[in-house]
C-alpha atoms as a PDB file:
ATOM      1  CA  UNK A   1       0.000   0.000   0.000  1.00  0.00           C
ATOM      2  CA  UNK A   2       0.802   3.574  -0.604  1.00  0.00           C
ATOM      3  CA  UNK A   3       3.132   4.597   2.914  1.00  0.00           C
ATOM      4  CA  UNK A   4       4.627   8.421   2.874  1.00  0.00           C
ATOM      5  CA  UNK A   5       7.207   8.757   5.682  1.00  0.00           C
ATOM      6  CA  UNK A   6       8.593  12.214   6.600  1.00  0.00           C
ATOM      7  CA  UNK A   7      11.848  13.354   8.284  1.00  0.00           C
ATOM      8  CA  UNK A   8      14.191  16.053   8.978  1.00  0.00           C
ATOM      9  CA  UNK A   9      11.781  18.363  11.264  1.00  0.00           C
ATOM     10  CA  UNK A  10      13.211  19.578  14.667  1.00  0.00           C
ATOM     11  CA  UNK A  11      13.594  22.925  16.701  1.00  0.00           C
ATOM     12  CA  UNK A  12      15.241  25.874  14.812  1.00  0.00           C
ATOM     13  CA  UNK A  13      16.103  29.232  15.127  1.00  0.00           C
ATOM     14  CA  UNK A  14      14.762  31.969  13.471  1.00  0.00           C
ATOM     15  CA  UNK A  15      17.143  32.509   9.761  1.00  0.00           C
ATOM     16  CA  UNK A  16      18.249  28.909  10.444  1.00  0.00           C
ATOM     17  CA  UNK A  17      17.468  26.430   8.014  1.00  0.00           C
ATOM     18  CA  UNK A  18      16.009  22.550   7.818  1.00  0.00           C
ATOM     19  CA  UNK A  19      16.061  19.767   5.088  1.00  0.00           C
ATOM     20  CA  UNK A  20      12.610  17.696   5.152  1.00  0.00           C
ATOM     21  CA  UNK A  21      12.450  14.073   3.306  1.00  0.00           C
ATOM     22  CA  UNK A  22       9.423  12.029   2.405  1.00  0.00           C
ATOM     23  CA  UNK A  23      10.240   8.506   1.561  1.00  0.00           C
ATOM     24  CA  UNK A  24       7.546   7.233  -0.761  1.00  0.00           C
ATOM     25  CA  UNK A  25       6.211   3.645  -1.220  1.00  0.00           C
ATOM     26  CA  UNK A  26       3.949   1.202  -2.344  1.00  0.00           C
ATOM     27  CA  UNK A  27       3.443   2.993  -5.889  1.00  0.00           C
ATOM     28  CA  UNK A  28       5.220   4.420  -9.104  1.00  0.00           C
ATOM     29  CA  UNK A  29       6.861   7.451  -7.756  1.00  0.00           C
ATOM     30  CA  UNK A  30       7.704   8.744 -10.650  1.00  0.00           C
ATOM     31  CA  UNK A  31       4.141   9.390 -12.409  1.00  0.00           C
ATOM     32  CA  UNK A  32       3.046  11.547  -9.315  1.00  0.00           C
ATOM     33  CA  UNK A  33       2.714  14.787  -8.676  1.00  0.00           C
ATOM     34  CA  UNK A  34       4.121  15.237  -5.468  1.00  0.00           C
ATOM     35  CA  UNK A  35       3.830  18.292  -2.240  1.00  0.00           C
ATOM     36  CA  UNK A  36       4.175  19.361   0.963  1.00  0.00           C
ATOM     37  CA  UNK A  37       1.225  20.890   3.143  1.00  0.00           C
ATOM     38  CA  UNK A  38       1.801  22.489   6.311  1.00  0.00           C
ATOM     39  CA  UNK A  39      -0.468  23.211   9.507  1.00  0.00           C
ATOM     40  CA  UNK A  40       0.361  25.678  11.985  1.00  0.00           C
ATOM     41  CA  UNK A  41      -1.057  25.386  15.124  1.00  0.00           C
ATOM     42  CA  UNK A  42      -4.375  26.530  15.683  1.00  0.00           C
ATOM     43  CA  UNK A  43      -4.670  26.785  11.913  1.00  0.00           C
ATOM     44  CA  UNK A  44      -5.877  24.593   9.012  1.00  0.00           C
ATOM     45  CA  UNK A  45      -3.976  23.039   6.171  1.00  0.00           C
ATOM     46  CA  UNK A  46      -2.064  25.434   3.973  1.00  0.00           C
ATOM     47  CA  UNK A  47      -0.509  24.273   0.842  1.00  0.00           C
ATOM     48  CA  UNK A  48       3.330  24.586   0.434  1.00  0.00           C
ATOM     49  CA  UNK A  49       4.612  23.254  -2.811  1.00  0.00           C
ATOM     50  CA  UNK A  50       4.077  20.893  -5.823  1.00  0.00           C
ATOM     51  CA  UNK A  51       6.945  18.773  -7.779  1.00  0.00           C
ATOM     52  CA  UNK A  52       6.164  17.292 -11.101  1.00  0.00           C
ATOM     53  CA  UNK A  53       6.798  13.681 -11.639  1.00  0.00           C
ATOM     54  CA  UNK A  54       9.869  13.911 -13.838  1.00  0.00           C
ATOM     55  CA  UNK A  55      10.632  17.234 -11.039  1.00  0.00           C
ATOM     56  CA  UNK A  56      10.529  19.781 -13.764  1.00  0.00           C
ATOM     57  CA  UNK A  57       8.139  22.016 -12.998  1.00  0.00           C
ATOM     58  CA  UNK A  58       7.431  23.423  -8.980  1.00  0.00           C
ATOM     59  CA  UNK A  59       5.099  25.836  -7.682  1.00  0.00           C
ATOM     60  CA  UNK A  60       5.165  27.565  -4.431  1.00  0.00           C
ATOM     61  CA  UNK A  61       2.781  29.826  -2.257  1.00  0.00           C
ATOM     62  CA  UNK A  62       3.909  32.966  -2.303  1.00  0.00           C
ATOM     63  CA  UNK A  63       4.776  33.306   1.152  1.00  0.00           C
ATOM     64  CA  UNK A  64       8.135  30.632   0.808  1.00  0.00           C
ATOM     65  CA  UNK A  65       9.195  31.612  -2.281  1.00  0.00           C
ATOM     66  CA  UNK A  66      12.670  32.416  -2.640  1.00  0.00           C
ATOM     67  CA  UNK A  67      13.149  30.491   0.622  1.00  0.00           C
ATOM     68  CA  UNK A  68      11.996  26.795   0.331  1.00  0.00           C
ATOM     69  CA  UNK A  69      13.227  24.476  -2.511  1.00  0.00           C
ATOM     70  CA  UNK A  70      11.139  21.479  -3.132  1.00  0.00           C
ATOM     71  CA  UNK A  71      12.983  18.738  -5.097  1.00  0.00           C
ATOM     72  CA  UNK A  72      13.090  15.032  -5.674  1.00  0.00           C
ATOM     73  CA  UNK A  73      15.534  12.088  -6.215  1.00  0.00           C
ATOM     74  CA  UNK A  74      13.395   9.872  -7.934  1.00  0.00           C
ATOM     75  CA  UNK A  75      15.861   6.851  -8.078  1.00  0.00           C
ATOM     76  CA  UNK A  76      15.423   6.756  -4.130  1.00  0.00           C
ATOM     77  CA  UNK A  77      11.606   7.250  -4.417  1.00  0.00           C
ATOM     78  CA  UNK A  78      11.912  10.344  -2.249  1.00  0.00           C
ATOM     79  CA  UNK A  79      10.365  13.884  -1.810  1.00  0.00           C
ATOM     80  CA  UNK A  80      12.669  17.032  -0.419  1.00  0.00           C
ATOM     81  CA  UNK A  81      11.736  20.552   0.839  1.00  0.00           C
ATOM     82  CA  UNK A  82      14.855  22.624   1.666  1.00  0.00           C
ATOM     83  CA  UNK A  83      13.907  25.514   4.157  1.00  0.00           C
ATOM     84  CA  UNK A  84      16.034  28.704   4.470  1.00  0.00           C
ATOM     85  CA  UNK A  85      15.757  31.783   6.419  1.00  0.00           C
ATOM     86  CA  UNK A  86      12.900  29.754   8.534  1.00  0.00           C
ATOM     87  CA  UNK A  87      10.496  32.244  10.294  1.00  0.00           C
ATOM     88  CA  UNK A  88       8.711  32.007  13.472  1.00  0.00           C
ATOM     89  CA  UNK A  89       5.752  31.871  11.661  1.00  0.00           C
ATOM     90  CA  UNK A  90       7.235  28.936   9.422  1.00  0.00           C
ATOM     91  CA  UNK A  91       6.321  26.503  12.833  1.00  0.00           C
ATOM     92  CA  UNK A  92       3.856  24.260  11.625  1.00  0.00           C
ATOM     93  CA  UNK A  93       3.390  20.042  11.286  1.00  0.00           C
ATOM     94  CA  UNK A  94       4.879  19.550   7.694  1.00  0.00           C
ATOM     95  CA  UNK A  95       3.085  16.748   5.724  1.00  0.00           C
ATOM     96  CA  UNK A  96       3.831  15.246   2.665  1.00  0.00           C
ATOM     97  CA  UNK A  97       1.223  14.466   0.287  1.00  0.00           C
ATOM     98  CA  UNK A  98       0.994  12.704  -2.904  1.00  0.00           C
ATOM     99  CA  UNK A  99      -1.697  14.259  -5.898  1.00  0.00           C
ATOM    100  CA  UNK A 100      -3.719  11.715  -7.323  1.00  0.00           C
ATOM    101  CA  UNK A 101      -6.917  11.869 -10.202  1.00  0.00           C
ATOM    102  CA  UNK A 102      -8.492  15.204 -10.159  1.00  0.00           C
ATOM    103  CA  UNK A 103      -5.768  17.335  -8.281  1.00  0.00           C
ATOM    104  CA  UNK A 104      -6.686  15.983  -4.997  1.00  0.00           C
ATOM    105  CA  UNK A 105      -4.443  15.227  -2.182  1.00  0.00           C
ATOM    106  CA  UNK A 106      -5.110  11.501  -1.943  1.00  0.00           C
ATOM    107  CA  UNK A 107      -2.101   9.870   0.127  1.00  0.00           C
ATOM    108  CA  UNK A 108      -0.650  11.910   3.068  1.00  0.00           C
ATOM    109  CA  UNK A 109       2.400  11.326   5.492  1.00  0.00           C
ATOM    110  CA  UNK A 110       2.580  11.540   9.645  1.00  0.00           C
ATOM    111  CA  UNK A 111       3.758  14.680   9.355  1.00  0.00           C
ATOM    112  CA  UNK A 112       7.146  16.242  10.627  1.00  0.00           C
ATOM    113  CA  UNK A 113       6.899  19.069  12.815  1.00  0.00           C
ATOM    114  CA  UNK A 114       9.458  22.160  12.533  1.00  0.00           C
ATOM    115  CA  UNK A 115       9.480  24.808  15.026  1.00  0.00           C
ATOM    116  CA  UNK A 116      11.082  28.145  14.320  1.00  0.00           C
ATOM    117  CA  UNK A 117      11.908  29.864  18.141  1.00  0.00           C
ATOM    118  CA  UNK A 118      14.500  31.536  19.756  1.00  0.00           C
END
C-alpha cells in the first residue's frame, strides 16, 4: 500500500534552516505529482509546494518563495523541501502528500513538525 514517511523536522532558530524528506512507497513514484502541506497550530492546512513527476516544474505559495526548494531524487523514491531563512511563523506540522486523479491530495504522510523559536 501507498506509505509516505517524513523526516528532517526539529527545533530551529529563526534565519536557520532545515532539510525535510518524504520517503515514498507502495506505488510508481515517478508518475506523481508530489507536495508538501503544512499546519500551523491553531490553523488549518495550507498548501506549500508541488513537484512534477519527472521534477521539472514546482510551484510555491507565495509566502516561501525564494526560501523553500522542493525537489526530488526519484531513483530513491523520495520527496525534499529545503527551508532557508525559517520564520517564526514557518512553525507548523509539515506533511507530505501525494496528488492523485483530479488534483486531490489523496495519500498523506505523519507529518514532521518544525518549530522556528528563539
Amino acid at each position: 500500500q501507498v506509505q509516505l514517511v517524513e523526516s528532517g523536522g526539529g527545533l530551529v532558530q529563526p534565519g536557520g534552516s532545515l532539510r525535510l524528506s518524504c520517503a515514498a512507497s507502495g506505488f510508481t513514484f515517478t508518475i506523481y505529482y508530489m507536495s508538501w502541506v503544512r499546519q500551523a497550530p491553531g490553523k488549518g492546512l495550507e498548501w506549500v509546494s508541488d513537484i512534477k513527476g519527472d521534477g521539472g516544474t514546482t510551484s510555491y505559495v507565495d509566502s516561501v518563495k525564494g526560501r523553500f526548494t522542493i525537489s526530488r531524487d526519484n531513483a530513491k523514491n523520495t520527496l525534499y523541501l529545503q527551508i532557508d531563512s525559517l520564520k517564526p511563523e514557518d512553525t507548523a506540522l509539515y506533511y507530505c502528500a501525494r496528488r492523485g486523479s483530479m488534483w486531490a491530495f489523496d495519500s498523506w504522510g505523519q507529518g514532521t513538525q518544525v518549530t522556528v523559536s528563539s
